[in-house]
C-alpha atoms as a PDB file:
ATOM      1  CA  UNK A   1       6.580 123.625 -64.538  1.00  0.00           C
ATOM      2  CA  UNK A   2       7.664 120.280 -63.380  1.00  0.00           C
ATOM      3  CA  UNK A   3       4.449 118.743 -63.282  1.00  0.00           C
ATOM      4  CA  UNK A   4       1.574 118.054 -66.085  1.00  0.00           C
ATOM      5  CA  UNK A   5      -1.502 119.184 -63.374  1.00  0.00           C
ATOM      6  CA  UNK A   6       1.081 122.574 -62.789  1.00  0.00           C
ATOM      7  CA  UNK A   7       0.553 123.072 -66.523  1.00  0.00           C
ATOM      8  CA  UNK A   8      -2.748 122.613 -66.636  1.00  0.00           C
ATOM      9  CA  UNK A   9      -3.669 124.444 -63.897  1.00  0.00           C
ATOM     10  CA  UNK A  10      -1.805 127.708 -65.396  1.00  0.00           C
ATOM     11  CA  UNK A  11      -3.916 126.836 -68.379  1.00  0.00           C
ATOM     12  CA  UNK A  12      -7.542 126.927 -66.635  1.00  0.00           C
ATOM     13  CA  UNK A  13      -6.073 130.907 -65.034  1.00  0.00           C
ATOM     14  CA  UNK A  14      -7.478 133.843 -66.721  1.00  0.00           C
ATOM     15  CA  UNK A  15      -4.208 135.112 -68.312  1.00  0.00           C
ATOM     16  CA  UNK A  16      -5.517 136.994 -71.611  1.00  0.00           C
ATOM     17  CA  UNK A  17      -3.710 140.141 -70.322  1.00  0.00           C
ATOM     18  CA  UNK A  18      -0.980 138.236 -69.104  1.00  0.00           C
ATOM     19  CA  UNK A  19       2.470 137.575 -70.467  1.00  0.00           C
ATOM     20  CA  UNK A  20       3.166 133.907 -69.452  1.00  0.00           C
ATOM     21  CA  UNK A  21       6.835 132.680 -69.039  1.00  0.00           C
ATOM     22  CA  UNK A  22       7.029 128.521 -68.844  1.00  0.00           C
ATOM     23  CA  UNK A  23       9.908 126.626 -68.440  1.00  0.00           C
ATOM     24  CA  UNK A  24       8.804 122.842 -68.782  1.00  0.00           C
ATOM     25  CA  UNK A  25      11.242 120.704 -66.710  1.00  0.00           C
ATOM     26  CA  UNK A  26       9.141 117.388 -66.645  1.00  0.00           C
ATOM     27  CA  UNK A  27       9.498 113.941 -68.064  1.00  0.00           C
ATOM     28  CA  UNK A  28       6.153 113.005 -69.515  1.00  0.00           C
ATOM     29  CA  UNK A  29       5.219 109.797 -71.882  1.00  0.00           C
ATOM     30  CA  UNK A  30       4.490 109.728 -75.711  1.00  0.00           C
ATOM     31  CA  UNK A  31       0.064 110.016 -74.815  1.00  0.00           C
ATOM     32  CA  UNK A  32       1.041 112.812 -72.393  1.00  0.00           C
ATOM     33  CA  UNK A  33       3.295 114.687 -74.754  1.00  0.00           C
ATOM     34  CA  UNK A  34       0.272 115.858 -76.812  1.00  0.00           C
ATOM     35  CA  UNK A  35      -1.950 116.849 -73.521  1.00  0.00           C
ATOM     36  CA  UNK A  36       1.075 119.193 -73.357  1.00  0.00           C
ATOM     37  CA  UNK A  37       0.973 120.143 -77.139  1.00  0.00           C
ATOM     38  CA  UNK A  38      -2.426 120.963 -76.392  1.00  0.00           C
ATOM     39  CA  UNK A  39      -2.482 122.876 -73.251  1.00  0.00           C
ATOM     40  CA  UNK A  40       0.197 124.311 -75.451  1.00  0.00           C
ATOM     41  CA  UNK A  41      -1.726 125.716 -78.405  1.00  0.00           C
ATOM     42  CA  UNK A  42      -4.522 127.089 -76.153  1.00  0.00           C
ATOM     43  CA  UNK A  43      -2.042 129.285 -74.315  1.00  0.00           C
ATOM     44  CA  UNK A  44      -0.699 129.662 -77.547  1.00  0.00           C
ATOM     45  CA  UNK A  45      -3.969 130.196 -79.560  1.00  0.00           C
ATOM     46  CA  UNK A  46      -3.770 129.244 -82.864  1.00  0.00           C
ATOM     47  CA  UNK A  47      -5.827 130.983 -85.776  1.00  0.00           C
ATOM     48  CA  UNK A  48      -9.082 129.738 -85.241  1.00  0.00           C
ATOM     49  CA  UNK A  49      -8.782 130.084 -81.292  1.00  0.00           C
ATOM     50  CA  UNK A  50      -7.694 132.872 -79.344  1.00  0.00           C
ATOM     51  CA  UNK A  51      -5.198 132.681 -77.139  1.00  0.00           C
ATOM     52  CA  UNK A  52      -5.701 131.951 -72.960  1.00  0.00           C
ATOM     53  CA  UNK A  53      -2.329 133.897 -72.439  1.00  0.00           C
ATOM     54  CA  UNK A  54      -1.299 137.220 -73.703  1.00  0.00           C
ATOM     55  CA  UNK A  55       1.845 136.067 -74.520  1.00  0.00           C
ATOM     56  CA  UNK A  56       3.804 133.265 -74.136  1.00  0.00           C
ATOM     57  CA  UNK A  57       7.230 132.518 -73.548  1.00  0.00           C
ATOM     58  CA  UNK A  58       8.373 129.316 -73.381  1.00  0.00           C
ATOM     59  CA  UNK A  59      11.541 127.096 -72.769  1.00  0.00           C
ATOM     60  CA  UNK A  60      11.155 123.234 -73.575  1.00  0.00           C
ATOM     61  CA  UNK A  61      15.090 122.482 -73.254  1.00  0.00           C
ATOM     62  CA  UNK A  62      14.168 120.432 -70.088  1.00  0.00           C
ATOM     63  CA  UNK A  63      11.303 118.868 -70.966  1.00  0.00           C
ATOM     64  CA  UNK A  64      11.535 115.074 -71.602  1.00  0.00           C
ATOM     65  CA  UNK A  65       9.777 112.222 -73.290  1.00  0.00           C
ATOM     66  CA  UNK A  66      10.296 108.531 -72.363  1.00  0.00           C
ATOM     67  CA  UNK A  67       8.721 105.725 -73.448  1.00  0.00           C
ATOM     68  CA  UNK A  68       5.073 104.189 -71.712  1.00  0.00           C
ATOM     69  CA  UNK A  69       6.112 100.599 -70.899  1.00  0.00           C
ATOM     70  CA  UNK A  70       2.072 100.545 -69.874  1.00  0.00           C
ATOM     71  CA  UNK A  71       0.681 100.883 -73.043  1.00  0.00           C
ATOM     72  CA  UNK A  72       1.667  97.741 -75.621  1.00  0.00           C
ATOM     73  CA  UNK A  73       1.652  97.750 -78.782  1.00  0.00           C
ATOM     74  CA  UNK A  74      -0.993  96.649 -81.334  1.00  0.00           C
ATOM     75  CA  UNK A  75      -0.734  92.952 -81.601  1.00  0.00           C
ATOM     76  CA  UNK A  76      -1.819  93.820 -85.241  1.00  0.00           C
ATOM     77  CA  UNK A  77       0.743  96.056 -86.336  1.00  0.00           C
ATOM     78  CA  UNK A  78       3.425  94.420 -89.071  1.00  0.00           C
ATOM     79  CA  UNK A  79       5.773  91.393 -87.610  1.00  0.00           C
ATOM     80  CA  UNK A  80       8.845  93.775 -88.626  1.00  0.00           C
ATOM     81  CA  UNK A  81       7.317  96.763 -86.516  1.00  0.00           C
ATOM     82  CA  UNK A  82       6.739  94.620 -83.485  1.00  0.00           C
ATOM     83  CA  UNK A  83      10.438  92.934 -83.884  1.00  0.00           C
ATOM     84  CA  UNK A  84      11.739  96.433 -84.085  1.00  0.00           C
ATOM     85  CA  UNK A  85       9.946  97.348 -80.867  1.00  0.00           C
ATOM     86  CA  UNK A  86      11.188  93.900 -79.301  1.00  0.00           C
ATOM     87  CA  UNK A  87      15.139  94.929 -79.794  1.00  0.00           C
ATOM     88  CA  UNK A  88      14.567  98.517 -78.916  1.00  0.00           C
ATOM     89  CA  UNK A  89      13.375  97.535 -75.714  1.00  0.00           C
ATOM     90  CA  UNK A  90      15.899  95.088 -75.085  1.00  0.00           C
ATOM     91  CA  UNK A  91      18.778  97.282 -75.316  1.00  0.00           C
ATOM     92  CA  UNK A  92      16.961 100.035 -73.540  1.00  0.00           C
ATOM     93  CA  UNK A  93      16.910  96.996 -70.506  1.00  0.00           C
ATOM     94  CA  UNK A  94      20.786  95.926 -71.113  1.00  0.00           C
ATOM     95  CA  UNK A  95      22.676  99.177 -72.194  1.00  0.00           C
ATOM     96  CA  UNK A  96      23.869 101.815 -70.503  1.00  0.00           C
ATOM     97  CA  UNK A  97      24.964 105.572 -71.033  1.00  0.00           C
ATOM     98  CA  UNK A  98      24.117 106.938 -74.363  1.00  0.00           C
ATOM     99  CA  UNK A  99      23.058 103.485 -76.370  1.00  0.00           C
ATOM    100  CA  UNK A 100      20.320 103.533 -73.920  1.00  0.00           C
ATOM    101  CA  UNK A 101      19.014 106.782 -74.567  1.00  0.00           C
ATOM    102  CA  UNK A 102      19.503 106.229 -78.692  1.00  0.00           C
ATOM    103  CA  UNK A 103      16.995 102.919 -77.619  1.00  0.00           C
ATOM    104  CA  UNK A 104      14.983 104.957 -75.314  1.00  0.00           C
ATOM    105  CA  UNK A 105      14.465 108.164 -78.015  1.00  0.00           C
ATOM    106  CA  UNK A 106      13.759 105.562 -81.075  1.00  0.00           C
ATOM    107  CA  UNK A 107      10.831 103.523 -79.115  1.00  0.00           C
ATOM    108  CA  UNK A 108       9.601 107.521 -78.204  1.00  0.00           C
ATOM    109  CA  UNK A 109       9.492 108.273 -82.295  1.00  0.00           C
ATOM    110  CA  UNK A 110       8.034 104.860 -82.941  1.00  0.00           C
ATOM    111  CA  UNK A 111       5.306 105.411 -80.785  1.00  0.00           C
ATOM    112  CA  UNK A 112       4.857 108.258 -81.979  1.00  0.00           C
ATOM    113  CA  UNK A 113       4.868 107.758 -85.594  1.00  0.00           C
ATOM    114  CA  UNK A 114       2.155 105.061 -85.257  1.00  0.00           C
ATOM    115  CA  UNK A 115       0.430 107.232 -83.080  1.00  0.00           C
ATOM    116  CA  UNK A 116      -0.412 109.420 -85.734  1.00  0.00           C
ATOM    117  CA  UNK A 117      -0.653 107.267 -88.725  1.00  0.00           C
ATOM    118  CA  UNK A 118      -3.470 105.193 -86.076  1.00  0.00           C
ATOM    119  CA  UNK A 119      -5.727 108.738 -85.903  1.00  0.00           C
END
């Protein structure tokens, strides 16, 4: 799959006799990550749903999450939180090689993490 609508598409096929081998290669951002946990579990099933697929295989090793510059952050949240979020960016913009993708991975788990303690 290199595409979210490819993975949801595979989702809306009948597949309940159907072992189901996925091999995520896509980038997708923080909001989109759990579209794909969810498409996910209903392949998946889980033990109050039955599952879409028959089986599932699956290989996430390719599958990346980056950072939605298009969604800012609370104006609300605590001074240190949105400081944080100010220097991660920053050297995400001027760094290069790995100190980019340490910036890049920590402003994905921040998002993240107040995604979840928002719900």
């Amino acid at each position: 799959m290199q595409s979210l609508d490819e993975l949801r598409a595979v989702a809306s096929e009948n597949l309940q006799s159907t072992v189901v081998r996925l091999k995520l290669d896509l980038t997708v951002t923080v909001r989109e990550h759990e579209e794909v946990e969810h498409v996910l579990r209903l392949l998946r099933g889980t033990e109050a749903v039955s599952a879409r697929a028959g089986g599932l295989a699956l290989d996430r090793t390719q599958m990346r999450i980056t950072h939605d510059d298009s969604d800012p952050l609370d104006a609300d949240l605590p001074v240190a939180i949105l400081e944080t979020a100010k220097l991660l960016e920053d050297e995400r913009e001027t760094c290069e090689g790995r100190e980019r993708k340490v910036a890049e991975r920590a402003l994905v788990i921040l998002r993240r993490m107040l995604r979840e303690v928002s719900r």
